[in-house]
C-alpha atoms as a PDB file:
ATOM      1  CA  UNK A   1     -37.195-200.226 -61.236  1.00  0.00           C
ATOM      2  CA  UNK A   2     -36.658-201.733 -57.737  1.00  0.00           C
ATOM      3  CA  UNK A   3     -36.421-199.232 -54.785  1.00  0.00           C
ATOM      4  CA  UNK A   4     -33.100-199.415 -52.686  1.00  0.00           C
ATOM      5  CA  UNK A   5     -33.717-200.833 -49.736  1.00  0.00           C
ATOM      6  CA  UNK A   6     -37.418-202.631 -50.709  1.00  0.00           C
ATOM      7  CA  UNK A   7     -38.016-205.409 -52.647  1.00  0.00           C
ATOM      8  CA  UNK A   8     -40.005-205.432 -55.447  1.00  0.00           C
ATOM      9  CA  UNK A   9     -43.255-206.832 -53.759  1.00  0.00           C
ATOM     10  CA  UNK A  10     -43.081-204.075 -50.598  1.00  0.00           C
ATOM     11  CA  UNK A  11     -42.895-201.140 -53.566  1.00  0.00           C
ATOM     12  CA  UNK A  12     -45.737-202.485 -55.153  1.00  0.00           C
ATOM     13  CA  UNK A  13     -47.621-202.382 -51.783  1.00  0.00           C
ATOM     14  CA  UNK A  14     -46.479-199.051 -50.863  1.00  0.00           C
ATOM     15  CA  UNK A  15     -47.559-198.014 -54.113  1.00  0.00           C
ATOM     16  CA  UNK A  16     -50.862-199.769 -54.200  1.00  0.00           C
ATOM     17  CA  UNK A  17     -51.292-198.568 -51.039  1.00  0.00           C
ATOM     18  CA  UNK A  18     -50.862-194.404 -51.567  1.00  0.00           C
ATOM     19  CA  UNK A  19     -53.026-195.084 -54.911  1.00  0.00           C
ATOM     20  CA  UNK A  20     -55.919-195.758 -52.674  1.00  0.00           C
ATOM     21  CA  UNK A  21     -55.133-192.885 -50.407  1.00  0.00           C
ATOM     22  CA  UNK A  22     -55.432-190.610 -53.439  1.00  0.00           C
ATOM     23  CA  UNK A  23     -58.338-191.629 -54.611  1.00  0.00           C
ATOM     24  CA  UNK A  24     -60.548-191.804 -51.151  1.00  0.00           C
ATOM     25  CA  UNK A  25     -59.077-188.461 -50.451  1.00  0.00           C
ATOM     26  CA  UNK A  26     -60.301-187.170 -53.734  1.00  0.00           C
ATOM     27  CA  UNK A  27     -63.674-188.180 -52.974  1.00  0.00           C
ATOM     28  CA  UNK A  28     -63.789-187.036 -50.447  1.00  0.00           C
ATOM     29  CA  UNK A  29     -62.792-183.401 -51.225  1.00  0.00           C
ATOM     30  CA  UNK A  30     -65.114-182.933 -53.635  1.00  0.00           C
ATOM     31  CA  UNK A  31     -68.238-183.642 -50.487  1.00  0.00           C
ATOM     32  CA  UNK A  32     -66.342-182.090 -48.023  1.00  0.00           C
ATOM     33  CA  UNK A  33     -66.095-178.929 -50.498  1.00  0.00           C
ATOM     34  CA  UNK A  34     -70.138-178.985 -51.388  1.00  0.00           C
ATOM     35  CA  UNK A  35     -70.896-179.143 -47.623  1.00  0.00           C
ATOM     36  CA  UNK A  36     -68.293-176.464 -46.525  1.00  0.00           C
ATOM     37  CA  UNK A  37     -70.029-174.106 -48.844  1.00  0.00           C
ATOM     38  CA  UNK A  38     -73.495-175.219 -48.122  1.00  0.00           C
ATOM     39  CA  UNK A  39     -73.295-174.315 -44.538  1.00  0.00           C
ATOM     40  CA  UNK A  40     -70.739-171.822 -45.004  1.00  0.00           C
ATOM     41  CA  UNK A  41     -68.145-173.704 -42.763  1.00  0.00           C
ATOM     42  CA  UNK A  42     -64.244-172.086 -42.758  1.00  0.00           C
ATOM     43  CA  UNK A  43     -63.117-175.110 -40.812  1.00  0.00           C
ATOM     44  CA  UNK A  44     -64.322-177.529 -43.531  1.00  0.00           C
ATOM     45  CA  UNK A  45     -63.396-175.638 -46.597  1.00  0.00           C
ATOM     46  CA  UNK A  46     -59.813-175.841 -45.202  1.00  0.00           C
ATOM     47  CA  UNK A  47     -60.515-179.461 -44.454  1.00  0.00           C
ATOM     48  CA  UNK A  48     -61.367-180.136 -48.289  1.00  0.00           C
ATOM     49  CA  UNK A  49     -58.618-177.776 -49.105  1.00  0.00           C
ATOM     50  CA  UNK A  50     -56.297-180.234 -47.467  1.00  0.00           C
ATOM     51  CA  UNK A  51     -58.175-183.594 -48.691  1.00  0.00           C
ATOM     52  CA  UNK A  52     -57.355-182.039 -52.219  1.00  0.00           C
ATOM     53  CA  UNK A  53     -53.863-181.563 -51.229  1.00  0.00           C
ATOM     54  CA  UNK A  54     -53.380-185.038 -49.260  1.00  0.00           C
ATOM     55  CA  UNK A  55     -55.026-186.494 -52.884  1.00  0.00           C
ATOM     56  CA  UNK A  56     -51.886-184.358 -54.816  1.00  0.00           C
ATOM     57  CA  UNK A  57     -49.495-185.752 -52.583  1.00  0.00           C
ATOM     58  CA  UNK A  58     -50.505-189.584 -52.554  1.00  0.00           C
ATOM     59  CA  UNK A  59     -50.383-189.575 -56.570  1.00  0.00           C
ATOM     60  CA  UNK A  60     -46.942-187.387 -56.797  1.00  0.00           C
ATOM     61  CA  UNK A  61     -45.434-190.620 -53.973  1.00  0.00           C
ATOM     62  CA  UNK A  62     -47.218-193.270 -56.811  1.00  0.00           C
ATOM     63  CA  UNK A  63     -45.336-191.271 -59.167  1.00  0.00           C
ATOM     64  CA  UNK A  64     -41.880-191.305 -57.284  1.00  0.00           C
ATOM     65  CA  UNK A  65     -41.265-194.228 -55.837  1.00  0.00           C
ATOM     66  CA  UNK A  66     -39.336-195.519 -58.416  1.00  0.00           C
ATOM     67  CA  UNK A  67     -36.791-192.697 -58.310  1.00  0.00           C
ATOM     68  CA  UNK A  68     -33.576-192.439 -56.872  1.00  0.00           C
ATOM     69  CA  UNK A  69     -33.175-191.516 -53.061  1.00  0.00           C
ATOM     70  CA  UNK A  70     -32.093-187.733 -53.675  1.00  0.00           C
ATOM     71  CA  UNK A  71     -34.850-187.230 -56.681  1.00  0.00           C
ATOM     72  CA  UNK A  72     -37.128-188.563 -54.220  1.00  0.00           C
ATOM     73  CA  UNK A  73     -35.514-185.914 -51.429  1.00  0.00           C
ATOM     74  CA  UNK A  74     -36.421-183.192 -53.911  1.00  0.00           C
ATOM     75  CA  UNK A  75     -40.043-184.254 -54.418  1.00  0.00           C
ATOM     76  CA  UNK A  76     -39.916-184.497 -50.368  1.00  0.00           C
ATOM     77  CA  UNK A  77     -39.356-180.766 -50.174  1.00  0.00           C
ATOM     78  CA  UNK A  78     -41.524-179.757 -52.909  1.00  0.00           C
ATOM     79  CA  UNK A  79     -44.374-182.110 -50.951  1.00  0.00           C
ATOM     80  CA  UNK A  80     -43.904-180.057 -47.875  1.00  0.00           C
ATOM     81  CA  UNK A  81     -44.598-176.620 -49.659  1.00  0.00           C
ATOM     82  CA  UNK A  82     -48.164-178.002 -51.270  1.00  0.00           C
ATOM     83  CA  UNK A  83     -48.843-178.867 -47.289  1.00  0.00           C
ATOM     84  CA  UNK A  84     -48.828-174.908 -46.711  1.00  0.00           C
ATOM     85  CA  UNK A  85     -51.567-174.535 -49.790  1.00  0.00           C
ATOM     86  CA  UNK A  86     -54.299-175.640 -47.308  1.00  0.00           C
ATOM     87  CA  UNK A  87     -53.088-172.906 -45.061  1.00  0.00           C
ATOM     88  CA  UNK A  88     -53.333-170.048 -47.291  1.00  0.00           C
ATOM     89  CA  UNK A  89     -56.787-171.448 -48.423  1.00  0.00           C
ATOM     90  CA  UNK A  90     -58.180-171.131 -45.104  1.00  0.00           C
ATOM     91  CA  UNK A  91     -56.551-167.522 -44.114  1.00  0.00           C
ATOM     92  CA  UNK A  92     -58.465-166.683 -47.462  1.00  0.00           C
ATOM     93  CA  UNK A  93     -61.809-167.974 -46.348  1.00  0.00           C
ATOM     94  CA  UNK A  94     -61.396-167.218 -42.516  1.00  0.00           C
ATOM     95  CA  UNK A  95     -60.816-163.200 -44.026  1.00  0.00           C
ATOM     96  CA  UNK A  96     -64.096-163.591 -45.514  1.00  0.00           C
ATOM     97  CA  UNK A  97     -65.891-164.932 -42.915  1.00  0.00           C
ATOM     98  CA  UNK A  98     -65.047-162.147 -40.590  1.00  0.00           C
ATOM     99  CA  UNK A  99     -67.689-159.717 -42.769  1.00  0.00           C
ATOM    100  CA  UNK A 100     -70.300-162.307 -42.357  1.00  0.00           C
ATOM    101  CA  UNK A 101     -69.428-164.291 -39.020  1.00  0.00           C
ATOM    102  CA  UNK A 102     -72.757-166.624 -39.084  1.00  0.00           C
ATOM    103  CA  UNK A 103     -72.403-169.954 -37.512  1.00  0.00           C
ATOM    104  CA  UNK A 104     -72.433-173.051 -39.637  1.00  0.00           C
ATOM    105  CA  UNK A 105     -75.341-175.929 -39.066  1.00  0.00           C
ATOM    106  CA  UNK A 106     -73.571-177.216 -35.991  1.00  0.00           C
ATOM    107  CA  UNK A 107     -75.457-180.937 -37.376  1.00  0.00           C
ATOM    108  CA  UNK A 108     -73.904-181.021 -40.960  1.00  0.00           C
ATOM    109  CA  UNK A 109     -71.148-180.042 -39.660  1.00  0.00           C
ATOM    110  CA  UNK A 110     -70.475-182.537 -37.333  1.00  0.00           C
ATOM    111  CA  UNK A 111     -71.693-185.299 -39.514  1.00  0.00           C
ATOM    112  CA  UNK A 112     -69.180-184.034 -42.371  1.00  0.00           C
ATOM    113  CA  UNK A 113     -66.102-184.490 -39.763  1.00  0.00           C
ATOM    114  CA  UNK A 114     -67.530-187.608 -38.875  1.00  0.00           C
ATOM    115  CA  UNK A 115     -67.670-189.455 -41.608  1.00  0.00           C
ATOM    116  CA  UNK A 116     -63.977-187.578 -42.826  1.00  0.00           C
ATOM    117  CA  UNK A 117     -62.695-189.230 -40.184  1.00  0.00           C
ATOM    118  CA  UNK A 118     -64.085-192.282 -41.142  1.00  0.00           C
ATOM    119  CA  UNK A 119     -61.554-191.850 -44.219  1.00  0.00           C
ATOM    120  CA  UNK A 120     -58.885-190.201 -42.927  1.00  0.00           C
ATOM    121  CA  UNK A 121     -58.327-193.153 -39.678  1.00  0.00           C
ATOM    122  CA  UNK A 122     -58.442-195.823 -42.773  1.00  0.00           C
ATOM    123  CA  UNK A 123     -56.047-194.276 -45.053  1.00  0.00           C
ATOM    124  CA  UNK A 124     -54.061-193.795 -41.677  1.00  0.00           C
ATOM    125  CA  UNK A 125     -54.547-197.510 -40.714  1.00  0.00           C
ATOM    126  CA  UNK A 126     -53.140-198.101 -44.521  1.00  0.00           C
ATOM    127  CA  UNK A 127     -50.027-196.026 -44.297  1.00  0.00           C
ATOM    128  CA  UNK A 128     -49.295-196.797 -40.964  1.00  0.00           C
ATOM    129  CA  UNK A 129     -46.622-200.180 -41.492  1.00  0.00           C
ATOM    130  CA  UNK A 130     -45.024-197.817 -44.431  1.00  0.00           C
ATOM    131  CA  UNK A 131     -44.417-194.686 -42.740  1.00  0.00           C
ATOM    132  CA  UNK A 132     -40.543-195.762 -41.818  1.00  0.00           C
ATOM    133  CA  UNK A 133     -39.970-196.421 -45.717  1.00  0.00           C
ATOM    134  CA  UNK A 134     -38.594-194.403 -47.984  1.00  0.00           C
ATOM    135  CA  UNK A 135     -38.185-191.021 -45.476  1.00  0.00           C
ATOM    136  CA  UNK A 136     -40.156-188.181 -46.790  1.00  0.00           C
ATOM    137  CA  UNK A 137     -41.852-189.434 -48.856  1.00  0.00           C
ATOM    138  CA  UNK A 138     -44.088-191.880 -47.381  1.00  0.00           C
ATOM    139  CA  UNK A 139     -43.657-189.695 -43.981  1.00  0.00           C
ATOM    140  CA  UNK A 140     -45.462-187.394 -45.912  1.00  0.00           C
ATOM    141  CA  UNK A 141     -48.660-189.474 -46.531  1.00  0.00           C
ATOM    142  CA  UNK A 142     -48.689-190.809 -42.593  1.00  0.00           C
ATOM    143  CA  UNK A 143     -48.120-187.256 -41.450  1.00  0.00           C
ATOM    144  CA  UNK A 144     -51.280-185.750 -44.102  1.00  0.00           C
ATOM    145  CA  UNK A 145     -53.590-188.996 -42.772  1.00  0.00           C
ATOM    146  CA  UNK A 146     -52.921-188.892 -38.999  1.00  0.00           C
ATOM    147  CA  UNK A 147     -52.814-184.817 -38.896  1.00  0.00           C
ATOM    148  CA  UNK A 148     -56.389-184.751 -41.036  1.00  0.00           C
ATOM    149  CA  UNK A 149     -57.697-187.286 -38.318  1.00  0.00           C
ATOM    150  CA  UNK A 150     -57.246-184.988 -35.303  1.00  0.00           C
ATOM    151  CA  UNK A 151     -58.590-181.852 -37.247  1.00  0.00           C
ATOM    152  CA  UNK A 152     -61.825-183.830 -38.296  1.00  0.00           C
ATOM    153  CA  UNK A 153     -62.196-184.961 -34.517  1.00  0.00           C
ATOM    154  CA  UNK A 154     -62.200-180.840 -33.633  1.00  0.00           C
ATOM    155  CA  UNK A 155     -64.295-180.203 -36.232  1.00  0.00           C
ATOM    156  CA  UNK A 156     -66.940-182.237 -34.813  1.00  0.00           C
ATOM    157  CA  UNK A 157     -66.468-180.213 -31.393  1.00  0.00           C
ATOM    158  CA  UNK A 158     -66.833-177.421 -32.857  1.00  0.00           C
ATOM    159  CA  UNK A 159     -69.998-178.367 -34.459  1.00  0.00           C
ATOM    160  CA  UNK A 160     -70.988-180.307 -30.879  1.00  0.00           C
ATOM    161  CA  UNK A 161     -69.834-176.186 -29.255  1.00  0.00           C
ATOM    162  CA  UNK A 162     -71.944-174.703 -31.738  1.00  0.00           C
ATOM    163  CA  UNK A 163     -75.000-175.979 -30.889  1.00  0.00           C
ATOM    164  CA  UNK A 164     -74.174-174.820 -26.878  1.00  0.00           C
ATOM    165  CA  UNK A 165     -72.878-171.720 -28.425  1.00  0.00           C
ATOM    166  CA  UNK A 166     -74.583-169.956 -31.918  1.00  0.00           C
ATOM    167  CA  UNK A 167     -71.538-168.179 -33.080  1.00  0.00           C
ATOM    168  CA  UNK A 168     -68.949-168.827 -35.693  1.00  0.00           C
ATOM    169  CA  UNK A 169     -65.553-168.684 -33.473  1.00  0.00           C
ATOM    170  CA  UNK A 170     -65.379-172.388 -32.764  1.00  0.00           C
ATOM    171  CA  UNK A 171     -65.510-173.061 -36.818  1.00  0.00           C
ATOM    172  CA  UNK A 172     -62.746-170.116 -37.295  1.00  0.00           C
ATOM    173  CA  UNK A 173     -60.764-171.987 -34.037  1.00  0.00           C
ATOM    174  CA  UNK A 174     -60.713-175.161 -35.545  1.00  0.00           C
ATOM    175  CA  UNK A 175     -59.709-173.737 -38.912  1.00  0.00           C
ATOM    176  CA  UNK A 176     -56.872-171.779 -37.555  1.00  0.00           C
ATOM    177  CA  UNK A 177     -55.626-175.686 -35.763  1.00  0.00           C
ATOM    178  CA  UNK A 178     -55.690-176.839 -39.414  1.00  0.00           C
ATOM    179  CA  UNK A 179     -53.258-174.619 -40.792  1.00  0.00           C
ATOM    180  CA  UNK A 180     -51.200-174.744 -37.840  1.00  0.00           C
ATOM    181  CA  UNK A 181     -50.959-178.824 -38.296  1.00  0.00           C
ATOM    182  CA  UNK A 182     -50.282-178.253 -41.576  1.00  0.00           C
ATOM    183  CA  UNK A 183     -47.472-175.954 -41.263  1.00  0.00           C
ATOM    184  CA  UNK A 184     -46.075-178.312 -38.585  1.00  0.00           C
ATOM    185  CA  UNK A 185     -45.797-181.155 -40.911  1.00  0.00           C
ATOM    186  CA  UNK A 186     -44.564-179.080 -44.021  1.00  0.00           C
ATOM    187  CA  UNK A 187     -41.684-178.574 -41.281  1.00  0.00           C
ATOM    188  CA  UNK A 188     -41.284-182.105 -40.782  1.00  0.00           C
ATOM    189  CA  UNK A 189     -41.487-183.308 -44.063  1.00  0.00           C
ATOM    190  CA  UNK A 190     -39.202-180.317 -45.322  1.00  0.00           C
ATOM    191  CA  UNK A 191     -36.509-181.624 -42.357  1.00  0.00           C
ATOM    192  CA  UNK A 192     -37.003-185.301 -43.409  1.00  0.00           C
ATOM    193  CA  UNK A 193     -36.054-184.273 -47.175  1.00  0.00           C
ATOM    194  CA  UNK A 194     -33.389-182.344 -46.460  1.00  0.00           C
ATOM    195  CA  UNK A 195     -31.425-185.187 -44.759  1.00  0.00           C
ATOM    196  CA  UNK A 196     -32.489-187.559 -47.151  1.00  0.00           C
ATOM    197  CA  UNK A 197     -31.036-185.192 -50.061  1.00  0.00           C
ATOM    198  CA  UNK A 198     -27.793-185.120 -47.725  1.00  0.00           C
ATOM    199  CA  UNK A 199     -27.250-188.359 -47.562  1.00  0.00           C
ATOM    200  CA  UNK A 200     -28.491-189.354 -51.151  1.00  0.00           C
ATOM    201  CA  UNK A 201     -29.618-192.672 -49.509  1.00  0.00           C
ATOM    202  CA  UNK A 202     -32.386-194.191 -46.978  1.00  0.00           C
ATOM    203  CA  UNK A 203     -31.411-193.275 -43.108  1.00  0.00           C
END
């Protein structure tokens, strides 16, 4: 089925292109995840948290491209609740990190948010010439990428702060910045649905 407003070739790119998304963001989870509880890191266990999600999202946009503009509204809105899961995640582990408040390896954890940059700037660099198509959708995958990019560059100042300062606030201060970007571009992404699902057809 042929997308309104793309030919057949630019769907198949868009869709080629989210595939890969999903999948280097699901690798990447699953390291992120070992490290964050190997060093006992709050910032990157809501990092992999949102890796996971960004993964969730990129498959669910594979999935809906071929659906009409309102269906894909609807998936829009339900896309900008899963953004909030990484949130919750982190107010979980930042609550339990309060009884222990040790610092992470300031090394590992720098090194982790490098090299999640790494992925996060290509799969930005990939959805960058699609993030105008198809609203919320594919405004949802540029928003996940570019967001995850500034939180991995923190996360390597808070390692770089850690090893000036021993103490587990910059981690908890860069986790508290993820869930804030996160809600910010659930609101976004809810916003860009909603007027897609208005107008039951591409802006």
């Amino acid at each position: 089925m042929r997308i309104t407003g793309m030919n057949d070739a630019q769907t198949k790119a868009v869709r080629m292109a989210v595939i890969i998304v999903a999948i280097a963001n699901l690798a990447y989870f699953v390291i992120e995840f070992f490290m964050a509880q190997k060093i006992g890191s709050v910032s990157l266990f809501a990092d992999s948290a949102d890796f996971f999600e960004d993964a969730s999202v990129n498959f669910l946009i594979a999935l809906a491209l071929g659906w009409s503009a309102r269906l894909r509204a609807r998936i829009g809105m339900l896309l900008a609740l899963v953004l909030l899961f990484p949130a919750a995640a982190f107010l979980w582990t930042a609550w339990s990190k309060f009884h222990t408040f040790t610092p992470p390896a300031p090394w590992l954890l720098s090194a982790t948010g490098l090299g999640a940059l790494a992925v996060n700037l290509g799969c930005a660099y990939l959805l960058a010439k699609f993030r105008h198509h198809k609203g919320s959708l594919t405004k949802a995958a540029f928003l996940s990428a570019r967001n995850d990019a500034v939180a991995n560059i923190a996360i390597m100042g808070a390692g770089a702060m850690t090893l000036v300062w021993p103490s587990a606030w910059p981690d908890l201060i860069v986790g508290f910045g993820i869930a804030w970007m996160n809600l910010d571009a659930a609101k976004e992404i809810w916003q860009a649905a909603r007027n897609e699902h208005k107008g039951g057809a591409e802006p």
